[in-house]
C-alpha atoms as a PDB file:
ATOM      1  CA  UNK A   1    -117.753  36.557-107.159  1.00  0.00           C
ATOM      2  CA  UNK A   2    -114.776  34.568-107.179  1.00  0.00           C
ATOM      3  CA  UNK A   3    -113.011  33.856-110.445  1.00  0.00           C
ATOM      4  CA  UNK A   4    -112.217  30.212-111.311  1.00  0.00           C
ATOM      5  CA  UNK A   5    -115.185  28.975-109.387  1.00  0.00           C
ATOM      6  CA  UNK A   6    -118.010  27.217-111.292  1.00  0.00           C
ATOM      7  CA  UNK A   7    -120.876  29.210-109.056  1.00  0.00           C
ATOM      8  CA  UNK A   8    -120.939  32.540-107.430  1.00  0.00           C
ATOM      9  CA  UNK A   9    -119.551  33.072-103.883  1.00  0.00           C
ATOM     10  CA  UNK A  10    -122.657  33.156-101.862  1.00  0.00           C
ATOM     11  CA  UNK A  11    -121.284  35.429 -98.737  1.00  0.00           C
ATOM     12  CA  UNK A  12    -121.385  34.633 -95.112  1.00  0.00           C
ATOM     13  CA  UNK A  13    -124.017  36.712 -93.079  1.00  0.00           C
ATOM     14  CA  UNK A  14    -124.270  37.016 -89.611  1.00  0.00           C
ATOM     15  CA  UNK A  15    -126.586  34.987 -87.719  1.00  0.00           C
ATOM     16  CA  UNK A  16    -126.351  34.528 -84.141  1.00  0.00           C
ATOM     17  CA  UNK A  17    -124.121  35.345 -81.096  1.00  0.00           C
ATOM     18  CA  UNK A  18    -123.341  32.764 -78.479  1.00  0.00           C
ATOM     19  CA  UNK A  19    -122.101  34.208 -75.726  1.00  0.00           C
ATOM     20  CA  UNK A  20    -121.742  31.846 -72.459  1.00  0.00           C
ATOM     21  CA  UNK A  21    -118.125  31.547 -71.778  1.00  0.00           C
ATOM     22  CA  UNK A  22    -117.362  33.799 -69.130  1.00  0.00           C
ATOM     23  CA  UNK A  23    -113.820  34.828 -70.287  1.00  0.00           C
ATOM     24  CA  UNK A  24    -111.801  34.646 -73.788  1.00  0.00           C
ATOM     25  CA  UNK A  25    -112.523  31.799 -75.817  1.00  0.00           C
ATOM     26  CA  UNK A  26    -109.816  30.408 -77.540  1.00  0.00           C
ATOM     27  CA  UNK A  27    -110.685  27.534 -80.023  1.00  0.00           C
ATOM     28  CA  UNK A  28    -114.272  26.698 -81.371  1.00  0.00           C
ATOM     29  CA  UNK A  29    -115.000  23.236 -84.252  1.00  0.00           C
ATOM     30  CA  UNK A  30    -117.519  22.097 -85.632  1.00  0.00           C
ATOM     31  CA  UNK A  31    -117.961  17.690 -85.021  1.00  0.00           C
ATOM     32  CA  UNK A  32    -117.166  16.108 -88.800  1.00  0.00           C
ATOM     33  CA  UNK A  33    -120.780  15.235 -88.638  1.00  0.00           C
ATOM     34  CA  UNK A  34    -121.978  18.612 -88.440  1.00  0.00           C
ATOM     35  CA  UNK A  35    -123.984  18.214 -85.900  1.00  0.00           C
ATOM     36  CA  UNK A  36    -122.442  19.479 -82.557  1.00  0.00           C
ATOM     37  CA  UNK A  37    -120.138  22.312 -82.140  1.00  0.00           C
ATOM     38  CA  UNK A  38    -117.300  23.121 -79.617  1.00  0.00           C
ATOM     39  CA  UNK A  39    -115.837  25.974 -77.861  1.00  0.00           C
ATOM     40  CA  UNK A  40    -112.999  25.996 -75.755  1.00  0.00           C
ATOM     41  CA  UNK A  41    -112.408  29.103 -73.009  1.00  0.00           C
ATOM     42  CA  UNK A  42    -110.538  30.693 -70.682  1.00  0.00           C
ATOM     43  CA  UNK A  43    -112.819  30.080 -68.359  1.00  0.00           C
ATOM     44  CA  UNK A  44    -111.532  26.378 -68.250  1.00  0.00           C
ATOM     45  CA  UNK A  45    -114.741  24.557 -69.507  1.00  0.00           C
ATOM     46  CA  UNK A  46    -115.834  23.400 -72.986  1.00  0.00           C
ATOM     47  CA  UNK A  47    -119.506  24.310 -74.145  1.00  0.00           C
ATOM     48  CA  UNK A  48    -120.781  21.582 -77.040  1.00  0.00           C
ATOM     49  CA  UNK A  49    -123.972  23.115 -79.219  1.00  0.00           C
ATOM     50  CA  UNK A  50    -126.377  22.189 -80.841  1.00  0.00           C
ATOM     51  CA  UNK A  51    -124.976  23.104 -84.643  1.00  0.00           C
ATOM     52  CA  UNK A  52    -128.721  23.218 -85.539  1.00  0.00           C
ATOM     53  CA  UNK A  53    -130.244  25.106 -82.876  1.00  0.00           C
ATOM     54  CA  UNK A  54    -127.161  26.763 -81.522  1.00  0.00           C
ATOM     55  CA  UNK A  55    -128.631  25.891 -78.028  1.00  0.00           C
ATOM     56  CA  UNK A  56    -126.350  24.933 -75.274  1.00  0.00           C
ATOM     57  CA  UNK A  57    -125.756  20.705 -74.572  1.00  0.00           C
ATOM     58  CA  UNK A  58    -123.170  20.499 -72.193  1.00  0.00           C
ATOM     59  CA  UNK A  59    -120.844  22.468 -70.227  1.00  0.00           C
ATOM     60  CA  UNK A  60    -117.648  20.897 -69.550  1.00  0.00           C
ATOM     61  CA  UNK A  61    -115.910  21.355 -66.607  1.00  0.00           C
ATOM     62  CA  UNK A  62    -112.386  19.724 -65.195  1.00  0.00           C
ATOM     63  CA  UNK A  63    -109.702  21.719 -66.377  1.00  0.00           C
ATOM     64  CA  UNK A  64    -107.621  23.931 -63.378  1.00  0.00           C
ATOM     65  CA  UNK A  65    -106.819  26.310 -65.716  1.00  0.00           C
ATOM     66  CA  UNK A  66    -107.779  27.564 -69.190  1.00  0.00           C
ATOM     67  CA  UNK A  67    -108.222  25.336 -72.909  1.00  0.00           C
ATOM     68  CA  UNK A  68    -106.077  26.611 -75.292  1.00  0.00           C
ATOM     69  CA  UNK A  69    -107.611  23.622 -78.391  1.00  0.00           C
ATOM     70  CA  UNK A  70    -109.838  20.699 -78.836  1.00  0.00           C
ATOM     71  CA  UNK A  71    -110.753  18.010 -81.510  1.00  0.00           C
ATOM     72  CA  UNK A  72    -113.093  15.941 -82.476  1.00  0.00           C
ATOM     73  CA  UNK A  73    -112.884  11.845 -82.584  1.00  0.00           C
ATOM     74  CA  UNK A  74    -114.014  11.080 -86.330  1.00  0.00           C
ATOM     75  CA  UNK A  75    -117.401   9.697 -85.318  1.00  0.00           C
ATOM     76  CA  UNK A  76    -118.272  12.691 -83.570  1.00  0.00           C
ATOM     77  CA  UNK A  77    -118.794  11.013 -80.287  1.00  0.00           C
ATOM     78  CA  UNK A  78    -115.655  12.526 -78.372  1.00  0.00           C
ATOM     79  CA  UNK A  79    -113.813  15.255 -77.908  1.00  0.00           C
ATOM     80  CA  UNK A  80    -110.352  15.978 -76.479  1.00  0.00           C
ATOM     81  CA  UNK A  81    -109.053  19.058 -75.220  1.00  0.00           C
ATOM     82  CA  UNK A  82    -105.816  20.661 -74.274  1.00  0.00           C
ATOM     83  CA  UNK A  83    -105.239  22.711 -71.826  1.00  0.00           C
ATOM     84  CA  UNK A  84    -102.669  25.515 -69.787  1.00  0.00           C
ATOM     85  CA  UNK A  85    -103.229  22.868 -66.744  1.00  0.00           C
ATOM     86  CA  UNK A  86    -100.840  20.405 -68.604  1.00  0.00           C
ATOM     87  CA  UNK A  87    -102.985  17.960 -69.730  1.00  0.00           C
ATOM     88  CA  UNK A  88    -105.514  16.648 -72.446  1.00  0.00           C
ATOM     89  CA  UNK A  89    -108.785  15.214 -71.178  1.00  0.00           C
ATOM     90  CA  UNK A  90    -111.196  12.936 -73.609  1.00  0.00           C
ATOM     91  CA  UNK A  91    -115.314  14.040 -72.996  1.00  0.00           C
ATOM     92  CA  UNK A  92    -117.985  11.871 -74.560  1.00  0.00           C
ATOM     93  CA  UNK A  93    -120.133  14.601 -76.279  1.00  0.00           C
ATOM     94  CA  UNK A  94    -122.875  12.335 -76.365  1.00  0.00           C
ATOM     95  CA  UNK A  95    -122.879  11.376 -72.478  1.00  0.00           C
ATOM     96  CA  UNK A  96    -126.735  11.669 -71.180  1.00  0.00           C
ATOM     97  CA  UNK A  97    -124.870  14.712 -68.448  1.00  0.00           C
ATOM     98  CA  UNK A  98    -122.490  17.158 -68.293  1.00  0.00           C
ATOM     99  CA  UNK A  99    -121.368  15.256 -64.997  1.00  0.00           C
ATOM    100  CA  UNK A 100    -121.055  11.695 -66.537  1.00  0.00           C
ATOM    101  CA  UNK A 101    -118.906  13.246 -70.161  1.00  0.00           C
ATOM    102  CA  UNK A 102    -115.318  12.810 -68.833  1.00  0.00           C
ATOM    103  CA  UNK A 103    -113.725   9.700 -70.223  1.00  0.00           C
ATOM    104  CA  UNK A 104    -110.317   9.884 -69.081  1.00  0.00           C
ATOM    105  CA  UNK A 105    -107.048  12.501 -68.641  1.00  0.00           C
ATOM    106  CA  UNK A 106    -103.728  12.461 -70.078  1.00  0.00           C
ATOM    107  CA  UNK A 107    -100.528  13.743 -68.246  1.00  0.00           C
ATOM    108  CA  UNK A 108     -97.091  13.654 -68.969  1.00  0.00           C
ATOM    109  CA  UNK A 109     -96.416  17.635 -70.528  1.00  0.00           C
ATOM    110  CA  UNK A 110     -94.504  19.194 -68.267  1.00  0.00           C
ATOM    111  CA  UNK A 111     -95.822  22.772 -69.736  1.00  0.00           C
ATOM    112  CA  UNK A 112     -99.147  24.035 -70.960  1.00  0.00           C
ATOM    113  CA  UNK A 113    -100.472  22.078 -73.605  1.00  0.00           C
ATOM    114  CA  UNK A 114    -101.435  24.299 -76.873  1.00  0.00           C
ATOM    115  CA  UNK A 115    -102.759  22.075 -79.383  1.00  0.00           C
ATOM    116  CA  UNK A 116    -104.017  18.674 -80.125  1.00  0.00           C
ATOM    117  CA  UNK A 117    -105.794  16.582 -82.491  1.00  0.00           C
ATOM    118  CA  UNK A 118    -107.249  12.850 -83.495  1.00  0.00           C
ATOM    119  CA  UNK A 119    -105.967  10.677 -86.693  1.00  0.00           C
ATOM    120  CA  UNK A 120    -108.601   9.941 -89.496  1.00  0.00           C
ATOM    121  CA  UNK A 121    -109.193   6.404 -87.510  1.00  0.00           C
ATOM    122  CA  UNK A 122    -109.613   7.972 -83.971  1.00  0.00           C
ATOM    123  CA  UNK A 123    -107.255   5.888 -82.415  1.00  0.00           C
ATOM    124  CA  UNK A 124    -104.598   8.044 -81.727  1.00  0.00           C
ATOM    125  CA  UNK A 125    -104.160  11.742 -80.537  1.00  0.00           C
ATOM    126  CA  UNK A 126    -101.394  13.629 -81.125  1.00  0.00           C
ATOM    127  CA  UNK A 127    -100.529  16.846 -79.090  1.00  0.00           C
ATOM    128  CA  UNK A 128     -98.350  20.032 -78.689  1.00  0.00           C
ATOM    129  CA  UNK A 129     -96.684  21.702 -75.857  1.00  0.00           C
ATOM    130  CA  UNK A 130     -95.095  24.842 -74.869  1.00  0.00           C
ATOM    131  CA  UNK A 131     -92.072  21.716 -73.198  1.00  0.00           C
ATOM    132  CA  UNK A 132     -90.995  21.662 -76.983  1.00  0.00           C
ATOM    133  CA  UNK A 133     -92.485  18.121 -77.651  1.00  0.00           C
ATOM    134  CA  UNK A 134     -95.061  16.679 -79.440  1.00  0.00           C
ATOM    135  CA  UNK A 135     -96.775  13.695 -78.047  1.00  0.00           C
ATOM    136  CA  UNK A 136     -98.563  10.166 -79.637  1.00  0.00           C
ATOM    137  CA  UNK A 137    -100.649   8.631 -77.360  1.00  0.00           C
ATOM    138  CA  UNK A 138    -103.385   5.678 -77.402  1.00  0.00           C
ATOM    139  CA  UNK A 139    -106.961   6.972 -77.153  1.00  0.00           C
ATOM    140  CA  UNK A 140    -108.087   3.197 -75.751  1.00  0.00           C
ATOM    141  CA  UNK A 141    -105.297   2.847 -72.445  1.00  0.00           C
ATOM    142  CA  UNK A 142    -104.667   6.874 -72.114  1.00  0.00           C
ATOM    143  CA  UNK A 143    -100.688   5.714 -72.813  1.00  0.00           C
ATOM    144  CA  UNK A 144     -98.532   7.909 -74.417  1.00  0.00           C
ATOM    145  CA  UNK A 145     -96.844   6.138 -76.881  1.00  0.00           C
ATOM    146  CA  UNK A 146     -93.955   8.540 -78.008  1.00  0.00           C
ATOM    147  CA  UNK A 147     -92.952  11.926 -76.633  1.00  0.00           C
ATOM    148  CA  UNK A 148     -90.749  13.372 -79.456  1.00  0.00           C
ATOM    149  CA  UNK A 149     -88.257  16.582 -78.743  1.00  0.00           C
ATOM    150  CA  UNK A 150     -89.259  18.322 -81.649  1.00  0.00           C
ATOM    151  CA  UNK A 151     -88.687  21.658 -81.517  1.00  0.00           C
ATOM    152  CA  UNK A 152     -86.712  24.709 -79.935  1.00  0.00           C
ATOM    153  CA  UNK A 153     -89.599  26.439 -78.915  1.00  0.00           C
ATOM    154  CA  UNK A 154     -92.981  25.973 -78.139  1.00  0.00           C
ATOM    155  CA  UNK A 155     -94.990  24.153 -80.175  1.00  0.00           C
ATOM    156  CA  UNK A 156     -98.445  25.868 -81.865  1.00  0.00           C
ATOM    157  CA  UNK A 157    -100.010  23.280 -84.102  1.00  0.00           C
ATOM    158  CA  UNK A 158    -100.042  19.565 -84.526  1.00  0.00           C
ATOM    159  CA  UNK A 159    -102.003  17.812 -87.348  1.00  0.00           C
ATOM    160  CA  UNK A 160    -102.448  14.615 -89.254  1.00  0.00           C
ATOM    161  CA  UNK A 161    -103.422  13.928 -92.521  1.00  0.00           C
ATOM    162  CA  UNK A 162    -106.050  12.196 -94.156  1.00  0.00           C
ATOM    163  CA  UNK A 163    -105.108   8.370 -93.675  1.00  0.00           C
ATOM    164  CA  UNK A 164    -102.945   8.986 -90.380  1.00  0.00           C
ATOM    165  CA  UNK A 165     -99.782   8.031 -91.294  1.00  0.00           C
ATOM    166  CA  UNK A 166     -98.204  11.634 -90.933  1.00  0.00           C
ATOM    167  CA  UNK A 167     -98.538  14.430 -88.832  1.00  0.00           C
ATOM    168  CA  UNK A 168     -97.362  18.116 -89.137  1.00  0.00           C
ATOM    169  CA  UNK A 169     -95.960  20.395 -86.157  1.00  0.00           C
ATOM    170  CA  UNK A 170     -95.411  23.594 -86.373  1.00  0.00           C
ATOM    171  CA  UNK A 171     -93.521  26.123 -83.346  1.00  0.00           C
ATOM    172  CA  UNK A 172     -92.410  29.205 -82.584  1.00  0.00           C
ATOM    173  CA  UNK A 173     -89.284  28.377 -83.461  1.00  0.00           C
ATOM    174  CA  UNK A 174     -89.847  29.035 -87.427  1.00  0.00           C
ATOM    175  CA  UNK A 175     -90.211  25.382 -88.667  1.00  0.00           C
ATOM    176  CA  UNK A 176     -92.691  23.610 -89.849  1.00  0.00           C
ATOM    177  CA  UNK A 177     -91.534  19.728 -89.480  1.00  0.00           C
ATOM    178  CA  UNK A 178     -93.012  16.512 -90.724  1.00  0.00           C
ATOM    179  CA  UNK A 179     -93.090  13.156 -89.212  1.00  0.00           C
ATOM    180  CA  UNK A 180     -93.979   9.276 -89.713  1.00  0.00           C
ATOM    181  CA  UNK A 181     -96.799   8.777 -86.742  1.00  0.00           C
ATOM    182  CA  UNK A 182     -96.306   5.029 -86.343  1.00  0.00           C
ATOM    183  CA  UNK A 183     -92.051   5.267 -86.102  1.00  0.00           C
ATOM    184  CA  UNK A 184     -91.991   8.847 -84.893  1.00  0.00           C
ATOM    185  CA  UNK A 185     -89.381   9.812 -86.842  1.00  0.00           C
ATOM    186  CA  UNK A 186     -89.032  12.814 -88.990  1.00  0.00           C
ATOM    187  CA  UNK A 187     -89.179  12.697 -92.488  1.00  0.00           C
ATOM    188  CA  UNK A 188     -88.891  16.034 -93.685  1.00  0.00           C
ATOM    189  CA  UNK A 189     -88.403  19.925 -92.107  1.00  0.00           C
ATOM    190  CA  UNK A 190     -89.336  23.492 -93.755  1.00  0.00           C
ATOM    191  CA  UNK A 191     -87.427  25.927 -92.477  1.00  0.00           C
ATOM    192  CA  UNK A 192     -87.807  29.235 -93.844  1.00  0.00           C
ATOM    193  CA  UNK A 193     -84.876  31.628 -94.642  1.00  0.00           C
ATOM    194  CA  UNK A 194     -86.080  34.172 -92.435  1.00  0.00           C
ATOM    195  CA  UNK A 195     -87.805  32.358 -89.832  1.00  0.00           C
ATOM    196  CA  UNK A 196     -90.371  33.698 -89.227  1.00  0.00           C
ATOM    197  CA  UNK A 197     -92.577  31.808 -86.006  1.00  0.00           C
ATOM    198  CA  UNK A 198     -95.118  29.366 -87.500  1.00  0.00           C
ATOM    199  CA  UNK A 199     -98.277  29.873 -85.404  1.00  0.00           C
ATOM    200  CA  UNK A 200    -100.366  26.736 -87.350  1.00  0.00           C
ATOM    201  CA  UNK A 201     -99.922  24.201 -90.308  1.00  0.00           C
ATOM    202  CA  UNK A 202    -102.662  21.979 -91.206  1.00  0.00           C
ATOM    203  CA  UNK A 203    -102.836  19.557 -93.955  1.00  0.00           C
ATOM    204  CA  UNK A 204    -105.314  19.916 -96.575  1.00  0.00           C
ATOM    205  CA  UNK A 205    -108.192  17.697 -97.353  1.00  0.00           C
ATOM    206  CA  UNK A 206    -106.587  15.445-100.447  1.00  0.00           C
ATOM    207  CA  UNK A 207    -103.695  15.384 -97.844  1.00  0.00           C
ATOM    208  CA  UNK A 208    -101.417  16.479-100.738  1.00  0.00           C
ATOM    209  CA  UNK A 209    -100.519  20.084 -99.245  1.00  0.00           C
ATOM    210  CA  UNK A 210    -100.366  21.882 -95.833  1.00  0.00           C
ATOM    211  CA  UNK A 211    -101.863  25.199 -95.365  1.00  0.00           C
ATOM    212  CA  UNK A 212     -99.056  27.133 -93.585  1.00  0.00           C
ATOM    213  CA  UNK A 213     -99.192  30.455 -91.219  1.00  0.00           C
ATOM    214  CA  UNK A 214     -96.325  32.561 -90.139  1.00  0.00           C
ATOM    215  CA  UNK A 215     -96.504  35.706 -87.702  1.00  0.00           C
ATOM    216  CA  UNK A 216     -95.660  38.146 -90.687  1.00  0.00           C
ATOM    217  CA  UNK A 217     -99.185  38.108 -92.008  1.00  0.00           C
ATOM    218  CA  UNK A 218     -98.676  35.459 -94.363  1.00  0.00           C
ATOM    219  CA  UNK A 219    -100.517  32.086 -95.237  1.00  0.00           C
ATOM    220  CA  UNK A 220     -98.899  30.016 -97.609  1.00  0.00           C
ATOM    221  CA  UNK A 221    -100.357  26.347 -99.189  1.00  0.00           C
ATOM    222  CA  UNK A 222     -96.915  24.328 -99.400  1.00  0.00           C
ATOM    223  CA  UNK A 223     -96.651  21.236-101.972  1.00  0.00           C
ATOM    224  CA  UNK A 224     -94.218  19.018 -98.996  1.00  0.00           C
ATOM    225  CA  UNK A 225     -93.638  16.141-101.306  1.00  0.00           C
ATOM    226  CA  UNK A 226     -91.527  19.015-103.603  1.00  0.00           C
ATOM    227  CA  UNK A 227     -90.739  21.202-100.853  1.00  0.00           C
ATOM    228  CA  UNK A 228     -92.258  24.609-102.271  1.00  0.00           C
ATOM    229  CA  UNK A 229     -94.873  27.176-101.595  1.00  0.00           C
ATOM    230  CA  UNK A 230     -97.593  27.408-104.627  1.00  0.00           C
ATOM    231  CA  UNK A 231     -99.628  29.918-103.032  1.00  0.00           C
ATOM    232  CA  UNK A 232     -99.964  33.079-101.214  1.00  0.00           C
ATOM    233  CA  UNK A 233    -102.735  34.119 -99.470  1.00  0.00           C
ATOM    234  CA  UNK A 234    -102.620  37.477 -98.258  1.00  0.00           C
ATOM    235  CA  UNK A 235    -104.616  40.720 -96.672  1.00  0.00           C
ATOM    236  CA  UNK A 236    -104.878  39.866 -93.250  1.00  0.00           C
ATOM    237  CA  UNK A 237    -103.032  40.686 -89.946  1.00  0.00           C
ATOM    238  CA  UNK A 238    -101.013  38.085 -87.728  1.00  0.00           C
ATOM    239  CA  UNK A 239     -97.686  38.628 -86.360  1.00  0.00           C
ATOM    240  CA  UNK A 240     -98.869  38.076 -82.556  1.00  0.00           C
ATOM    241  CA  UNK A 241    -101.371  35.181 -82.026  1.00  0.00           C
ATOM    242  CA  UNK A 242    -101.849  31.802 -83.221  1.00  0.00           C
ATOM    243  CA  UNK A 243    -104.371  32.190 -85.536  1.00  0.00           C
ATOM    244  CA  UNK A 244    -106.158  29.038 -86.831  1.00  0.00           C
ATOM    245  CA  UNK A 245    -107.348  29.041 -90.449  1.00  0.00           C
ATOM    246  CA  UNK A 246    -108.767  26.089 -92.742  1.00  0.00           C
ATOM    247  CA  UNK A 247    -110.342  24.682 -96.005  1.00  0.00           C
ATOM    248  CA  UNK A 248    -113.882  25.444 -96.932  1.00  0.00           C
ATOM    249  CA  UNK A 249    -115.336  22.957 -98.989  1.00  0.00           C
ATOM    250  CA  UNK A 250    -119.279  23.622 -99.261  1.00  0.00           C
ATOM    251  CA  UNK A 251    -119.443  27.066-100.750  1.00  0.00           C
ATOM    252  CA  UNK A 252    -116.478  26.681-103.878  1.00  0.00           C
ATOM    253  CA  UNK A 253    -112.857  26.108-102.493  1.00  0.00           C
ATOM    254  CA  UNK A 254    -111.531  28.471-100.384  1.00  0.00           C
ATOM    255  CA  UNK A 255    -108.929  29.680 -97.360  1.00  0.00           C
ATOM    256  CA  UNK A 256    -110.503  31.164 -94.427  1.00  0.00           C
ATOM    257  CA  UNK A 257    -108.487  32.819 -91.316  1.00  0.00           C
ATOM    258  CA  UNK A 258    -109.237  34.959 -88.731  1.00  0.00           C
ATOM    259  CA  UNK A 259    -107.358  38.385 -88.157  1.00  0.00           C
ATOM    260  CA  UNK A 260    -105.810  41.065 -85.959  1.00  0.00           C
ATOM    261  CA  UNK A 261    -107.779  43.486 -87.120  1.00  0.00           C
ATOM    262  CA  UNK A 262    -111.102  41.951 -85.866  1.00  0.00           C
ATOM    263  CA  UNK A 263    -112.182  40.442 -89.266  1.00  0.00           C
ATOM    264  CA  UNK A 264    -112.118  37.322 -91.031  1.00  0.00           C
ATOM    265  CA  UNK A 265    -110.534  36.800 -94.446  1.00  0.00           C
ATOM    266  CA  UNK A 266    -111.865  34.317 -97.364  1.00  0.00           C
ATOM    267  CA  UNK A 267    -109.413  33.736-100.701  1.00  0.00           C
ATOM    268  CA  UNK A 268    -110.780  31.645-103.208  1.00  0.00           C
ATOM    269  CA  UNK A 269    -108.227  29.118-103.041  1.00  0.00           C
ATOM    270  CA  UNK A 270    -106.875  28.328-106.262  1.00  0.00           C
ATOM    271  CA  UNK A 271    -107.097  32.287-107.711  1.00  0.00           C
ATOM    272  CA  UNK A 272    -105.623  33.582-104.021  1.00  0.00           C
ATOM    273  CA  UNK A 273    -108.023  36.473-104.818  1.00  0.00           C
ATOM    274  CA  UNK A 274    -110.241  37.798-101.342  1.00  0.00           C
ATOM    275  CA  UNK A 275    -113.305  36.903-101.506  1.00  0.00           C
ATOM    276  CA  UNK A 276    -115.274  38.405 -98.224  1.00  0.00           C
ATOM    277  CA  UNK A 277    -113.769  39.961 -95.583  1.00  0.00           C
ATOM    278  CA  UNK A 278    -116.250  39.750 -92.530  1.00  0.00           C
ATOM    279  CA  UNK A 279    -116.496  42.614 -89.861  1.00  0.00           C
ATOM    280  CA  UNK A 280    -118.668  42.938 -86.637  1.00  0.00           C
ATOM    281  CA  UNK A 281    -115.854  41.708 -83.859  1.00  0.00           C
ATOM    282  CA  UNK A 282    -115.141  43.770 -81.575  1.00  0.00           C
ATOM    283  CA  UNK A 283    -111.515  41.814 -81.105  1.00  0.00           C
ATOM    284  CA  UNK A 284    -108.938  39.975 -82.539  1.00  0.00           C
ATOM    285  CA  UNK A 285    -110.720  36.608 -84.358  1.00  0.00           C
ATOM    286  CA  UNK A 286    -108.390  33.680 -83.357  1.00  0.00           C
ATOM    287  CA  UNK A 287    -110.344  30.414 -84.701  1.00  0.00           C
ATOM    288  CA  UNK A 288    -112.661  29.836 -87.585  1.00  0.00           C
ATOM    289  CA  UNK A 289    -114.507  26.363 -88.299  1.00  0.00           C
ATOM    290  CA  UNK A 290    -116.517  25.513 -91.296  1.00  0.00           C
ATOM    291  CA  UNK A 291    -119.177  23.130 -91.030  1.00  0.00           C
ATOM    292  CA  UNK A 292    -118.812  19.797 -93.200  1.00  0.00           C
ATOM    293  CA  UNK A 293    -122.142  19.826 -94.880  1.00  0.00           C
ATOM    294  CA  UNK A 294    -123.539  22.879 -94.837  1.00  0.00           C
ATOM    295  CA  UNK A 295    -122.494  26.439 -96.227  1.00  0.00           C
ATOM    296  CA  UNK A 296    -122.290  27.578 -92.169  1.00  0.00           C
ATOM    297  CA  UNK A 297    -118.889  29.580 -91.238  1.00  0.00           C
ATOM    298  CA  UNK A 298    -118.008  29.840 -87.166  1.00  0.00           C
ATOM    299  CA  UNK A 299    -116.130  32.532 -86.320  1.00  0.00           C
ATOM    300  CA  UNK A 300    -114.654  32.924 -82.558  1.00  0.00           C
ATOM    301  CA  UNK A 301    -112.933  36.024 -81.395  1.00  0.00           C
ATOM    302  CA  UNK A 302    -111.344  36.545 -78.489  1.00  0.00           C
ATOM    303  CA  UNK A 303    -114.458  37.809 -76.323  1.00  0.00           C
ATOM    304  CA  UNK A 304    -117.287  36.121 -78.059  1.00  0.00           C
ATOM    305  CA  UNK A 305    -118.492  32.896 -80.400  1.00  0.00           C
ATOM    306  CA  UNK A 306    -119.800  34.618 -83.570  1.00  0.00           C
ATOM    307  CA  UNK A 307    -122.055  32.831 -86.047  1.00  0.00           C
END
């Protein structure tokens, strides 16, 4: 049981395997309705499930080469992925075939695109490339309305908070940089001493901190409006891929990541204490998604969609 927490830690059990991708799969969410899911592959196509059934609704196919992320629109309705072909494509989830879901593409990386996501209001998506830029563009036209140099090196997560008015990037180059999403302009940088590559940032659900991952097996919640780390959460192993973690909200407050060592980590997050570490993959665990309502975990490895 986790200290601090007003209920006991109920742990995560196992509970199905989905396994229809045909090669790695490499990014996996749950819709903020809870009731779709999505998994991104490899094999270039999305699958969305049923989150209640886990049963197979569509199979998305379009993309030349593999999807490295997706996100959902905030009505659940649409999804957008990134992908190693250079650009993002918009599906409608709900489209009565797989044939008839693709709404529109977006070009104008000029290297694989990593990461990507949708502000709070679903009009604008914001993405990351390995061309060192960060893009804004207009869900409605498909325009890209600013393509910002923001890094040295490739860029592994891009985020906005909870009313859309920022957005966190984070890169390989060891910084972790926030900017203003209507000016595109940058407000404020962390750079750490020993710069270390951040691999993903995401802000938390109060929008009042960012969760914070480096490849030295660290995750760290930073307080941006001071500029300093409050917690620590460690245990895990990451110093090679981009690892995804997030918030869980419907079982207590906690951190969960995935891991190098084919597990998946949960600290209660005020404490920083571990509060489950999950085995059964058989390689590393690169996403996790929590479902909105319901005490349901994902967990994707590399090979495999674990539930």
């Amino acid at each position: 049981m986790a200290s601090g927490t007003t209920a006991p830690y109920k742990p995560y059990r196992h509970l199905k395997t989905l396994t229809a991708h045909t090669r790695a799969v490499s990014c996996v969410k749950f819709s903020n309705d809870g009731t779709l899911l999505a998994s991104g592959s490899l094999d270039k196509t999305l699958i969305v499930w049923s989150a209640q059934t886990l049963s197979l609704v569509h199979r998305l196919v379009g993309h030349s080469e593999g999807v490295s992320d997706l996100a959902w629109s905030s009505d659940s309705h649409y999804i957008c992925s990134a992908s190693d072909d250079r650009t993002l494509r918009i599906w409608d989830a709900r489209a009565a075939t797989s044939e008839s879901a693709h709404v529109k593409t977006l070009r104008g990386h000029s290297d694989l695109v990593f990461c990507v996501n949708f502000s709070p209001q679903s009009n604008l998506i914001v993405s990351g490339s390995f061309d060192e830029t960060i893009r804004i563009w207009e869900v409605k036209t498909g325009k890209c309305l600013h393509a910002i140099r923001a890094h040295s090196m490739p860029v592994t997560s891009v985020s906005f908070n909870r009313d859309g008015s920022l957005i966190v990037s984070a890169s390989h180059d060891g910084t972790c940089k926030i900017w203003d999403s209507s000016k595109a302009t940058l407000l404020k940088a962390l750079i750490d001493d020993k710069a270390p590559a951040v691999s993903f940032a995401k802000f938390s659900p109060n929008g009042k901190f960012i969760l914070v991952a480096t490849l030295n097996d660290s995750l760290k919640l930073w307080n941006y409006s001071v500029g300093k780390f409050l917690k620590i959460y460690a245990g895990h192993v990451n110093n090679v891929y981009c690892i995804s973690s997030t918030f869980s909200v419907t079982n207590g407050k906690y951190i969960v990541s995935g891991s190098e060592d084919r597990c998946i980590y949960l600290w209660d997050l005020q404490q920083k204490t571990m509060v489950q570490k999950i085995e059964g993959h058989t390689d590393t665990v690169i996403s996790v998604t929590c479902h909105p309502l319901r005490i349901r975990l994902l967990l994707q490895a590399l090979m495999l969609i674990e539930v």
